[in-house]
Protein backbone atom coordinates (compact mmCIF):
# COMPACT_ATOMS: atom_id res chain seq x y z
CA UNK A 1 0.86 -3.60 -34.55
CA UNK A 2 2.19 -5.19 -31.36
CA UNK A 3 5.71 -4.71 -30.60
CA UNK A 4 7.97 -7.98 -30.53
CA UNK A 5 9.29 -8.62 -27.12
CA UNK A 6 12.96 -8.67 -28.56
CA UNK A 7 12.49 -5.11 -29.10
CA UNK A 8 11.37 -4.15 -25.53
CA UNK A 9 15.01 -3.39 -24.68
CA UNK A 10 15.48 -1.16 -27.62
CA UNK A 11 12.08 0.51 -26.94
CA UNK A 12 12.82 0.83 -23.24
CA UNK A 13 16.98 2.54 -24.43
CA UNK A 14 15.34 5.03 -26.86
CA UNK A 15 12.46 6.01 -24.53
CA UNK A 16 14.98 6.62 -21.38
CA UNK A 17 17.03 8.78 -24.34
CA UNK A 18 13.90 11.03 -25.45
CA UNK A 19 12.71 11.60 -21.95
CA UNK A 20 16.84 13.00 -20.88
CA UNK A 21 17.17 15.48 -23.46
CA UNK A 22 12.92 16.62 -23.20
CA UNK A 23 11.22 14.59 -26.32
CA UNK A 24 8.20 13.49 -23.87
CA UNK A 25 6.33 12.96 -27.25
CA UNK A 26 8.76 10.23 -27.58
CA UNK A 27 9.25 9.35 -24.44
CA UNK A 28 5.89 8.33 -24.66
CA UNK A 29 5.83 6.78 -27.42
CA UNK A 30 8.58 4.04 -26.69
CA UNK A 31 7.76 3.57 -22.90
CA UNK A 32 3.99 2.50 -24.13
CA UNK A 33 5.37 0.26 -26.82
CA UNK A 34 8.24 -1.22 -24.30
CA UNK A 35 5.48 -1.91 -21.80
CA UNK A 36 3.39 -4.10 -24.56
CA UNK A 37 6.25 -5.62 -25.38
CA UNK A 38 7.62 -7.20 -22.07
CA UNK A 39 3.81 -7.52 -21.22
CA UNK A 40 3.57 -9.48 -24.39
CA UNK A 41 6.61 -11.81 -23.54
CA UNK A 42 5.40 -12.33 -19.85
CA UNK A 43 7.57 -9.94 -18.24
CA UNK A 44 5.24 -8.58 -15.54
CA UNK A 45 7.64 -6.42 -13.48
CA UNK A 46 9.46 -4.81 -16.84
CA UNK A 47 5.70 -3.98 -17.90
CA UNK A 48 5.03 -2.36 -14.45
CA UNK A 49 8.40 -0.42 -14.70
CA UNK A 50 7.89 0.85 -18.24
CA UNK A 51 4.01 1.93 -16.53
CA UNK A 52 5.90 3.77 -13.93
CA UNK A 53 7.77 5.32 -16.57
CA UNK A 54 4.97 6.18 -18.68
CA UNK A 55 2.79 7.81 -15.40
CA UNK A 56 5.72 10.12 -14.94
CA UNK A 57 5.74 11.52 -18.37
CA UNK A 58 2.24 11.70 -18.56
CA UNK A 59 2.26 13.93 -15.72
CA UNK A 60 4.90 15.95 -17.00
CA UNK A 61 2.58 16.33 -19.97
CA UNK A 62 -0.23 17.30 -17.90
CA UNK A 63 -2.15 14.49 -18.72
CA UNK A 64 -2.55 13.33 -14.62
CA UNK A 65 -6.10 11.24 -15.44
CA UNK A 66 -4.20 8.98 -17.71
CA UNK A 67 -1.36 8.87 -15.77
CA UNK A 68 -3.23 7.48 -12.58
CA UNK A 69 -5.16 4.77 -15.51
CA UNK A 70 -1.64 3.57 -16.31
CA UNK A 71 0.34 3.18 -13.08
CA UNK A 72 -2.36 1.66 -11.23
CA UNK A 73 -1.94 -1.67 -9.52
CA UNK A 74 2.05 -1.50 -10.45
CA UNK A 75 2.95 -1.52 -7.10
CA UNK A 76 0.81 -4.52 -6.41
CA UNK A 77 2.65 -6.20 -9.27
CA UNK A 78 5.82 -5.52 -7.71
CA UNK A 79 4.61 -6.76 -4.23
CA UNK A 80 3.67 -10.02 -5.80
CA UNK A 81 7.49 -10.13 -7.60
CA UNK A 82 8.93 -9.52 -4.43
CA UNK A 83 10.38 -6.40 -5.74
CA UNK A 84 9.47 -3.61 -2.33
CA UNK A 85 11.29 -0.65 -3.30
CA UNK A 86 9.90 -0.70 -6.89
CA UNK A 87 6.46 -1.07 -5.01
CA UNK A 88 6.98 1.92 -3.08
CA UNK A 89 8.34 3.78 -5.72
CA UNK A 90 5.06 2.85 -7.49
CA UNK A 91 2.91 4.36 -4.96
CA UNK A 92 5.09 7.65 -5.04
CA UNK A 93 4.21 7.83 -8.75
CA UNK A 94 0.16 6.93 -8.70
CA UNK A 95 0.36 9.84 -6.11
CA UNK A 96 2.29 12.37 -8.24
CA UNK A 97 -0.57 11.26 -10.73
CA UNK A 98 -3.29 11.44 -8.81
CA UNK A 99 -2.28 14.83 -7.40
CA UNK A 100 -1.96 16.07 -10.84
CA UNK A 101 -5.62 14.90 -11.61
CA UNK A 102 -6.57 16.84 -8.83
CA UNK A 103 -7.79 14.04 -6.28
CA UNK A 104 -6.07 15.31 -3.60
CA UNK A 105 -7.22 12.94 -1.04
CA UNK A 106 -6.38 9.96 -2.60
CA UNK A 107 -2.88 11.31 -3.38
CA UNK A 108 -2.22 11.65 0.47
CA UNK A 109 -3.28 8.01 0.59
CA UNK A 110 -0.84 7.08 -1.93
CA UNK A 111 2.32 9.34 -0.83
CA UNK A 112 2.00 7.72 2.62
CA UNK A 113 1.42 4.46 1.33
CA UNK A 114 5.07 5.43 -0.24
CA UNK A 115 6.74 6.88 2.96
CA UNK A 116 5.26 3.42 4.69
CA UNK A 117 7.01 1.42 1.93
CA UNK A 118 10.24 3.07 1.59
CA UNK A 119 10.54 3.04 5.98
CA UNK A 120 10.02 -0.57 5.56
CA UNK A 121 12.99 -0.87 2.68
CA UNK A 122 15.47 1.31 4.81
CA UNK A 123 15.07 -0.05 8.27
CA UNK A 124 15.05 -3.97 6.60
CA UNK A 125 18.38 -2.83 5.13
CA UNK A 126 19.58 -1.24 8.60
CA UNK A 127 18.90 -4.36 10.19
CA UNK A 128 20.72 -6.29 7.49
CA UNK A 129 23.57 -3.70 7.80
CA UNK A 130 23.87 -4.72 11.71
CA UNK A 131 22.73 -0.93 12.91
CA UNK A 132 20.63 -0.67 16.11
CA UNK A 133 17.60 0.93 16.52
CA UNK A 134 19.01 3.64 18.58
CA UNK A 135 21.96 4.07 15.42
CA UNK A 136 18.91 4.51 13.40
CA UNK A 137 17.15 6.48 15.77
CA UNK A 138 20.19 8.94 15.97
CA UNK A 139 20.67 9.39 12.35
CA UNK A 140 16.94 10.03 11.47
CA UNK A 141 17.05 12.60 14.22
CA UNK A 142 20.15 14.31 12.52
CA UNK A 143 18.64 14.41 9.88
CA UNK A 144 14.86 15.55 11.09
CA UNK A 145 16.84 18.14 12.81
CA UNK A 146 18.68 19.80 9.63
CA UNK A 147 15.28 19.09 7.68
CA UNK A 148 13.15 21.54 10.56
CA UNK A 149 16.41 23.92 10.16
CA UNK A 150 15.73 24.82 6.65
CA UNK A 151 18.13 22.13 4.90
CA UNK A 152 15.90 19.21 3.79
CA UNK A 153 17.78 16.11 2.67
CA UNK A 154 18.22 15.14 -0.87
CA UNK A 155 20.07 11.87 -2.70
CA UNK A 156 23.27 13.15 -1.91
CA UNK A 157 23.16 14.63 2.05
């Protein structure tokens, strides 16, 4: 049975719930019936996000084969909606899942295809943000620097 598409929210709230406290099972479960469900009511870049969502459990599940089925051509559906960071992201996660299927190769593909994306994101924002080249220059060498010095930045350095 197909899920209605007023129940893609609820799907989407109990999936994000099952994958914080572990349930993958369930996880699962919800993300693949949220995805039908805004696919179902024309919602292409909630389906591609609930895809994304499902590749990353599946490779925490060890299932990387069916992860790389499901998250391809997300990021090309986020292209299309305009929506670049989600795109990039998108690539990150078809190479997480192709590196757990083993295809190497094609992973390296995909993670730079995500470095490329996310450059693109960040210096678009710097520009919008009125910083110079050489500001961004400076700071990417700061942080280079500390990176090659054994502290590698995170989301919150």
């Amino acid at each position: 049975m197909m899920p209605g598409s007023d129940q893609a929210p609820e799907f989407e709230r109990s999936a994000l719930e099952a994958y914080r406290r572990g349930d993958m099972a369930a996880a699962y479960d919800d993300f693949l019936a949220a995805r039908a469900a805004y696919d179902s009511s024309g919602r292409p870049l909630k389906a591609a996000e609930m895809a994304n969502n499902l590749c990353v459990v599946l490779v925490q599940l060890g299932r990387g084969r069916e992860a790389v089925w499901v998250v391809q051509g997300t990021a090309e559906t986020f292209t299309e909606g305009g929506d670049l960071l989600s795109a990039a992201r998108a690539s990150g996660n078809l190479a997480s899942a192709l590196e757990a299927a083993g295809d190497l190769e094609a992973a390296a593909t995909a993670y730079q295809q995500a470095l490329e994306g996310l450059t693109s994101r960040y210096l678009a924002q710097a520009i919008r943000l009125g910083c110079s080249p050489e500001d961004v220059a400076a700071t990417l060498e700061q942080h280079m620097n500390l990176w090659k010095a054994g502290d590698p930045p995170d989301e919150t350095n």
